[in-house]
N, C-alpha and C. Protein backbone atom coordinates (compact mmCIF):
# COMPACT_ATOMS: atom_id res chain seq x y z
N UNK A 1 -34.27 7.84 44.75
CA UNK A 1 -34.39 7.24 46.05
C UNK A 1 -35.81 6.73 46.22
N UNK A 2 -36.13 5.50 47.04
CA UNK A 2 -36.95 4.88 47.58
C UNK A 2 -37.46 4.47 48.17
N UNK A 3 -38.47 4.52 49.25
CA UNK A 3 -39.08 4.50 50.26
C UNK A 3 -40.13 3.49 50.10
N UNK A 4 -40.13 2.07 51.13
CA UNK A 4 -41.25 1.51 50.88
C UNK A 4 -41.97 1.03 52.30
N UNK A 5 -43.13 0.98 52.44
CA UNK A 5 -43.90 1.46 54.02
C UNK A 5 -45.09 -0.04 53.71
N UNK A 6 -44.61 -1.38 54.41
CA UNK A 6 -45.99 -1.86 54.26
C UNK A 6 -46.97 -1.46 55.24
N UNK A 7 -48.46 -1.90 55.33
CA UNK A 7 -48.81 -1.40 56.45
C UNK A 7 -49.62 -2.23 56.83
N UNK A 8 -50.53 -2.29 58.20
CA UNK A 8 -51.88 -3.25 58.47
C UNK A 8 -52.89 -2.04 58.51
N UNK A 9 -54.44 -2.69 57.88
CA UNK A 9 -55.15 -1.63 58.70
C UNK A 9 -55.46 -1.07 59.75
N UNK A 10 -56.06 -0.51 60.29
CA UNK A 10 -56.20 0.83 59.56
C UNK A 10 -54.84 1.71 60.00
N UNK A 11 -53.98 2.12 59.13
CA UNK A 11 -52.47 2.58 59.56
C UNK A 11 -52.28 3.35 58.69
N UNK A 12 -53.34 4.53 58.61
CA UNK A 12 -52.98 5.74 57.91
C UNK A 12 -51.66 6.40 58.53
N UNK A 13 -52.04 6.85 59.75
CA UNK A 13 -50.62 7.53 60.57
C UNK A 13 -49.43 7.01 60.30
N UNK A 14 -49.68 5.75 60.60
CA UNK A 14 -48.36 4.86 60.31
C UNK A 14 -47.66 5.09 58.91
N UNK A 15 -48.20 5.25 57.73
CA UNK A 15 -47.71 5.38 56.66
C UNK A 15 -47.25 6.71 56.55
N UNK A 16 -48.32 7.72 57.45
CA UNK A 16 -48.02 9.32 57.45
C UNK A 16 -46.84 9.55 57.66
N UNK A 17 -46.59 8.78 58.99
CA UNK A 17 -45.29 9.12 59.97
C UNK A 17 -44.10 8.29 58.98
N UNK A 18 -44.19 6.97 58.71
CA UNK A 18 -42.85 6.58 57.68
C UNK A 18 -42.90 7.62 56.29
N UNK A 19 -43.73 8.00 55.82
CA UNK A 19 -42.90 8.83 54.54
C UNK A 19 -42.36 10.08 54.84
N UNK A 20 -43.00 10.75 55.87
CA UNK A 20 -41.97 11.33 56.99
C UNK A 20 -40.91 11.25 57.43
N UNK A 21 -40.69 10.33 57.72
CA UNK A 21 -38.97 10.12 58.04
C UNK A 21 -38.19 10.04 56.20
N UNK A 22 -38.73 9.54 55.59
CA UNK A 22 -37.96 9.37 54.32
C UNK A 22 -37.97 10.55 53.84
N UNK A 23 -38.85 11.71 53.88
CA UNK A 23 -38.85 12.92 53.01
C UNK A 23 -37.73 13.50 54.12
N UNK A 24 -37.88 13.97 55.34
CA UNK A 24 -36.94 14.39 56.28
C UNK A 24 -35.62 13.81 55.81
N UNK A 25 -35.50 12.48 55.50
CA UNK A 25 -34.14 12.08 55.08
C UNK A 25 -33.54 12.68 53.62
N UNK A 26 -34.54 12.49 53.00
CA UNK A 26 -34.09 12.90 51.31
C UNK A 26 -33.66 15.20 51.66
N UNK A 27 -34.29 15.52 53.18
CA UNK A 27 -33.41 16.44 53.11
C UNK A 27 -35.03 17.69 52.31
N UNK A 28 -36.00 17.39 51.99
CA UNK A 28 -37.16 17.83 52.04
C UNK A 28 -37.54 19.25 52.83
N UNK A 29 -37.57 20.38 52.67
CA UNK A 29 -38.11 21.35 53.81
C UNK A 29 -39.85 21.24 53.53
N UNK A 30 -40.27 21.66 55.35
CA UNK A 30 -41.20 21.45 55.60
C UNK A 30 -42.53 21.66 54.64
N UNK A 31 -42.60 22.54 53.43
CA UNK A 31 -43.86 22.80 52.80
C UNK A 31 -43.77 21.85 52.18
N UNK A 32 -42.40 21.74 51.11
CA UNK A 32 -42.95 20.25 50.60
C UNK A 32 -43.25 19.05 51.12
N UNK A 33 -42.62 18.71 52.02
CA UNK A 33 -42.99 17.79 52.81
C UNK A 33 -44.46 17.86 53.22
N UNK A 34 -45.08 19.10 53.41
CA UNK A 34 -46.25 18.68 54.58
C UNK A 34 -47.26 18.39 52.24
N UNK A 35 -47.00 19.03 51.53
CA UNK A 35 -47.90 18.67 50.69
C UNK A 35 -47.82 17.58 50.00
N UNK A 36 -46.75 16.32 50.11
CA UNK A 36 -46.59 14.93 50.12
C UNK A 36 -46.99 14.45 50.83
N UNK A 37 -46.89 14.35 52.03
CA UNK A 37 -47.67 13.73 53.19
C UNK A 37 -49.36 14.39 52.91
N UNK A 38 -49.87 14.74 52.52
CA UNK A 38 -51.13 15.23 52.58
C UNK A 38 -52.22 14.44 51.42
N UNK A 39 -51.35 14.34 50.37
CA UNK A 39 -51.68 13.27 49.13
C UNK A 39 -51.28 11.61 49.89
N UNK A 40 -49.99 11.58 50.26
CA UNK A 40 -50.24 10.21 51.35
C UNK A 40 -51.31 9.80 52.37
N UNK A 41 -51.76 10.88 52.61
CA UNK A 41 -52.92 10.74 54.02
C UNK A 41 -54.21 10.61 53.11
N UNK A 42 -54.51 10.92 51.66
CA UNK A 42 -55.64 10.87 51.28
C UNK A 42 -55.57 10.09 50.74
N UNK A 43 -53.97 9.46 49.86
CA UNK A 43 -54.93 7.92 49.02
C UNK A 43 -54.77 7.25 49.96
N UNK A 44 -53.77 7.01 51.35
CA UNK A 44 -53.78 5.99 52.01
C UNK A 44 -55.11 5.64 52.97
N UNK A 45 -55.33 7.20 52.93
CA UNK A 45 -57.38 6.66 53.92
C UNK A 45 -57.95 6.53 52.69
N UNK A 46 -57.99 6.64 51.46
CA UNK A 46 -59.04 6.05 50.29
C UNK A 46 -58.89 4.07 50.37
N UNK A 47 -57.47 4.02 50.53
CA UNK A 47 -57.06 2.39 50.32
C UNK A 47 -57.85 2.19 51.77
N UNK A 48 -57.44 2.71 53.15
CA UNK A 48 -58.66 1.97 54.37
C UNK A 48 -59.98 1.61 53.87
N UNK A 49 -61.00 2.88 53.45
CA UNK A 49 -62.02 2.64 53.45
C UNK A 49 -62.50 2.58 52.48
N UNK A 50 -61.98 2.39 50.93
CA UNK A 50 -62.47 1.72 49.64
C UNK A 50 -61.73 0.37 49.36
N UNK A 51 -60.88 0.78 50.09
CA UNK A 51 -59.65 -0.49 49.28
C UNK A 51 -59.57 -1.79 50.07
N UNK A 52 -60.03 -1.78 51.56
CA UNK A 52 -59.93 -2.73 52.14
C UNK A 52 -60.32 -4.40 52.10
N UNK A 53 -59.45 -5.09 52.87
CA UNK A 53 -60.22 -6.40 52.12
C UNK A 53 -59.76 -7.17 53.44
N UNK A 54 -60.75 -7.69 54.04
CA UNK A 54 -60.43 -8.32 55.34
C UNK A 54 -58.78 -9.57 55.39
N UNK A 55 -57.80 -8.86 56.12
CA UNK A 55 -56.84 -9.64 56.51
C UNK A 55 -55.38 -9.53 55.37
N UNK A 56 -55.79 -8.77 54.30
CA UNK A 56 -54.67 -7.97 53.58
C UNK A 56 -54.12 -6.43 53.78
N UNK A 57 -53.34 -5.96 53.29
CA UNK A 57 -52.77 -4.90 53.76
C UNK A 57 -52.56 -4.05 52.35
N UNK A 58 -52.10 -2.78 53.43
CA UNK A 58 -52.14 -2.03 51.72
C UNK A 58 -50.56 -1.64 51.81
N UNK A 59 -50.04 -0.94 50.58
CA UNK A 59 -48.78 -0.71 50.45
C UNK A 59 -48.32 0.40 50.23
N UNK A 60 -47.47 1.49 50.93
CA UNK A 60 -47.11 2.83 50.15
C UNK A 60 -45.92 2.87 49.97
N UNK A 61 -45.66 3.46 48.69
CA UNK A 61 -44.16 3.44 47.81
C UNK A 61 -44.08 5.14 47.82
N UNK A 62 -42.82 5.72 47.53
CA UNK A 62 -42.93 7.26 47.70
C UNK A 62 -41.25 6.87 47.47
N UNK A 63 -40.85 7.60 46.15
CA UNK A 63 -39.63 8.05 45.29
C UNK A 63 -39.35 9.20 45.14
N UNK A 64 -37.91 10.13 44.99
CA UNK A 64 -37.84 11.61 45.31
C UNK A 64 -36.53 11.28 43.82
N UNK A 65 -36.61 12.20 42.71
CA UNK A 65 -35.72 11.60 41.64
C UNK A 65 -34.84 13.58 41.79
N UNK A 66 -33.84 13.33 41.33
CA UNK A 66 -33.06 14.44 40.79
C UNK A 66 -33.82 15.70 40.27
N UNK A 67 -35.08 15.58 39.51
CA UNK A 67 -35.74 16.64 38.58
C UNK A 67 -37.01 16.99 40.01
N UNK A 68 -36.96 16.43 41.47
CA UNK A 68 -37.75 17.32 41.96
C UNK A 68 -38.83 16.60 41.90
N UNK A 69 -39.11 15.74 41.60
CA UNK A 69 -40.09 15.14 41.30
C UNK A 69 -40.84 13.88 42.62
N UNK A 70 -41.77 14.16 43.54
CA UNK A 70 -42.08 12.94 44.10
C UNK A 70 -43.24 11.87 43.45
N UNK A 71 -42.60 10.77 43.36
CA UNK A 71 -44.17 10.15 43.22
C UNK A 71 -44.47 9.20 44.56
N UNK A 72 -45.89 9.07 44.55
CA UNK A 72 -46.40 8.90 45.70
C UNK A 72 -47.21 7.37 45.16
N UNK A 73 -47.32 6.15 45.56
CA UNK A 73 -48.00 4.98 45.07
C UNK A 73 -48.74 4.25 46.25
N UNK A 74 -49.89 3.85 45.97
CA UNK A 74 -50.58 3.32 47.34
C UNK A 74 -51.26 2.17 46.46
N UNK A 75 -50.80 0.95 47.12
CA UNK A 75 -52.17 0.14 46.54
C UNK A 75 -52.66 -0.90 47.49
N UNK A 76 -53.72 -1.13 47.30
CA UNK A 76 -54.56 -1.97 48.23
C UNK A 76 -55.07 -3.21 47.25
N UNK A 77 -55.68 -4.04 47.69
CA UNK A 77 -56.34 -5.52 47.72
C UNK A 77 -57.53 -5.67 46.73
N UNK A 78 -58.07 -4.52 46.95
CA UNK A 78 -59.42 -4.11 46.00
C UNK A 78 -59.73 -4.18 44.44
N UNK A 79 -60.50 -4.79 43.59
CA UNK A 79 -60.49 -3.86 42.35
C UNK A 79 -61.58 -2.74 42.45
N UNK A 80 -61.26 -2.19 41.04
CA UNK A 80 -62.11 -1.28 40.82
C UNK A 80 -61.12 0.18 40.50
N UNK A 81 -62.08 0.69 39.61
CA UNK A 81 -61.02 2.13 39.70
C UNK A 81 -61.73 3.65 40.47
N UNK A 82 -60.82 4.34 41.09
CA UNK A 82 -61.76 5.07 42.15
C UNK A 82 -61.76 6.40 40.87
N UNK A 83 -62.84 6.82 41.03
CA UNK A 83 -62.86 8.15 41.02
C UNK A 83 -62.97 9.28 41.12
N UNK A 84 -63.09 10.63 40.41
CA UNK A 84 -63.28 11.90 41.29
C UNK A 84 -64.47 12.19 41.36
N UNK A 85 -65.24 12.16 42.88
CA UNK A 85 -66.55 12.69 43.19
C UNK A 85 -67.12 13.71 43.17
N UNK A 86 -68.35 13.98 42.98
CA UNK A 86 -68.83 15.98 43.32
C UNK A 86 -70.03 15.51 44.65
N UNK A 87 -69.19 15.87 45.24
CA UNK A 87 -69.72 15.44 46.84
C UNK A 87 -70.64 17.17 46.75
N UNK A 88 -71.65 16.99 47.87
CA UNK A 88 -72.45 18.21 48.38
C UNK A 88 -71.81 19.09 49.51
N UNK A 89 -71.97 20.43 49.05
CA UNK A 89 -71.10 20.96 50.78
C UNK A 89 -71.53 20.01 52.30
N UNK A 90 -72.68 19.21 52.51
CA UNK A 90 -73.12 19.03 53.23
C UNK A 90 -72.33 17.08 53.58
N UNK A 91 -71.98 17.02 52.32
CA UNK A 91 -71.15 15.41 52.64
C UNK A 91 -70.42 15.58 53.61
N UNK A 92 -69.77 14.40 54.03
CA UNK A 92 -68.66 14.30 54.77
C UNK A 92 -67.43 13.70 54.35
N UNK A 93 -67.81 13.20 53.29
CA UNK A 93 -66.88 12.62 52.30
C UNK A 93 -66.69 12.89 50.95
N UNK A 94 -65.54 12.51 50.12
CA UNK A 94 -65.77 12.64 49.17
C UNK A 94 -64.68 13.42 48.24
N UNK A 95 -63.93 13.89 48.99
CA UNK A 95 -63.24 15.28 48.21
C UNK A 95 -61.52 14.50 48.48
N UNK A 96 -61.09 13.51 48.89
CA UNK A 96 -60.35 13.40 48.89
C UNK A 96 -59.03 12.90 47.75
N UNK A 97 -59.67 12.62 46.47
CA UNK A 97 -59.39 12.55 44.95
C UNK A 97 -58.87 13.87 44.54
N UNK A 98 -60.19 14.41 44.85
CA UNK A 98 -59.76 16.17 44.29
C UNK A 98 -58.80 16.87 44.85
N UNK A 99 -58.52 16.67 46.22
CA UNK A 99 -57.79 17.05 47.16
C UNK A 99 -56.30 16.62 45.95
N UNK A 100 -55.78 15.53 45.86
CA UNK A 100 -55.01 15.09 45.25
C UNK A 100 -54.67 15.41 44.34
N UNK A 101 -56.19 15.41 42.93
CA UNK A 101 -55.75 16.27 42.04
C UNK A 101 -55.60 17.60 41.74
N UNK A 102 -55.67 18.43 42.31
CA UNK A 102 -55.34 19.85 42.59
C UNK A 102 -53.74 19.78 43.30
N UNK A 103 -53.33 19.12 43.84
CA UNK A 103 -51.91 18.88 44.55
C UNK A 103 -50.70 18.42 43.76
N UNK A 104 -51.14 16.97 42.82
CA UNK A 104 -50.44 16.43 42.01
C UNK A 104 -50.77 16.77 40.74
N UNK A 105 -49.52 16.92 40.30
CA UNK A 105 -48.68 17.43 38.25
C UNK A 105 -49.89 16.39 37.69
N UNK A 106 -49.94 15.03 38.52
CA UNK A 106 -50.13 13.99 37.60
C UNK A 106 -51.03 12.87 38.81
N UNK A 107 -51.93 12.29 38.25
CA UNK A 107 -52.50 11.18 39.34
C UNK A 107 -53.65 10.24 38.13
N UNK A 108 -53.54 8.86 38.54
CA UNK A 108 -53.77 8.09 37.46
C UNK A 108 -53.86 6.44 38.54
N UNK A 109 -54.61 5.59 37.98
CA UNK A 109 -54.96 4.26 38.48
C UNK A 109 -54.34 3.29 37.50
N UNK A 110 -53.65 2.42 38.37
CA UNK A 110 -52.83 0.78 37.58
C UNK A 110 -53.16 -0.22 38.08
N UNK A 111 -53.57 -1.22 37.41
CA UNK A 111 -54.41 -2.67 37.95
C UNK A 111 -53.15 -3.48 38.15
N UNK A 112 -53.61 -3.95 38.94
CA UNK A 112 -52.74 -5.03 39.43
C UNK A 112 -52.71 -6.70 39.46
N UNK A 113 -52.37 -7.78 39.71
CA UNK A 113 -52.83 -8.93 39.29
C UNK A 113 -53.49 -9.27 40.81
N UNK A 114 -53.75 -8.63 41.99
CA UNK A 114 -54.41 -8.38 42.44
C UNK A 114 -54.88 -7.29 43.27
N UNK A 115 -56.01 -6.48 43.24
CA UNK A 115 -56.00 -4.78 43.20
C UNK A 115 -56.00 -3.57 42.80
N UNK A 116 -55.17 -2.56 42.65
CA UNK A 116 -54.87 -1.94 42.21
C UNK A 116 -53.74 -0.84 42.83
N UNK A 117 -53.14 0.09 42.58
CA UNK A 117 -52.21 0.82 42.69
C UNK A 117 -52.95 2.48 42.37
N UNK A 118 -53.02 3.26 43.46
CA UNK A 118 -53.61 5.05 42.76
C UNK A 118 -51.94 5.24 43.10
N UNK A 119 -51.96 6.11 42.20
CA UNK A 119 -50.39 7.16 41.99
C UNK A 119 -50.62 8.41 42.06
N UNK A 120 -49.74 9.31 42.02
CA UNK A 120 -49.68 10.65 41.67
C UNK A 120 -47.88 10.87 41.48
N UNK A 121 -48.03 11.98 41.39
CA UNK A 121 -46.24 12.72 41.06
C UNK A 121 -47.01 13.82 41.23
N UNK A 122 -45.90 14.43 41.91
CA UNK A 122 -46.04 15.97 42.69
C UNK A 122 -44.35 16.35 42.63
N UNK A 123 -44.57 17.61 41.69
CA UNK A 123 -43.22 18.54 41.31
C UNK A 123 -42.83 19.75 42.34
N UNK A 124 -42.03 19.54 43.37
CA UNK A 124 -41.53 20.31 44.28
C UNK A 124 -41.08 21.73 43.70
């Protein structure tokens, strides 16, 4: 199954709240759900405020397969490939990669012919 959420900026919520209804639909109980939506809320605010590009939009894809498996796809307008920071306790930013990779089986960057795409898969 497939879920696809375009969005405008800045429409983190907005993407929060649609993969929400799709995990609720696919029938999802609440833990997994809230730790999909949580990897949604972090690459989709990485695509706001790295990925942005005045007057384009970003895109979230989110698939639920038979083996349990979600993957989660966000891509924005941007190049470049993001990666994982060692922010200071004192940042305010920064940890939201790690956040991800500690969450997701799997998380990885795909270029696009314009942009790019961050992924993950997260095993329920």
């Amino acid at each position: 199954m497939d879920a696809e959420v375009y969005t405008r900026p800045p429409s983190v919520p907005h993407a929060r709240r649609a993969a929400d209804a799709a995990l609720r639909a696919w029938g999802l109980d609440r833990g997994s759900a809230a730790l999909v939506l949580l990897v949604v809320s972090e690459l989709a605010t990485n695509a706001v405020c790295h990925g942005r590009v005045r007057g384009r939009y970003f895109e979230v894809r989110i698939a639920y397969d038979a083996e349990k498996l979600v993957g989660v796809e966000v891509s924005d307008p941007r190049e470049g490939c993001p990666a994982l920071a060692d922010p200071t306790p004192d940042d305010e930013s920064g940890r939201g990669l790690a956040i991800v990779d500690t969450l997701a089986d799997a998380w990885g960057v795909r270029e696009r012919i314009v942009g790019k795409t961050v992924w993950a898969r997260i095993r329920l």
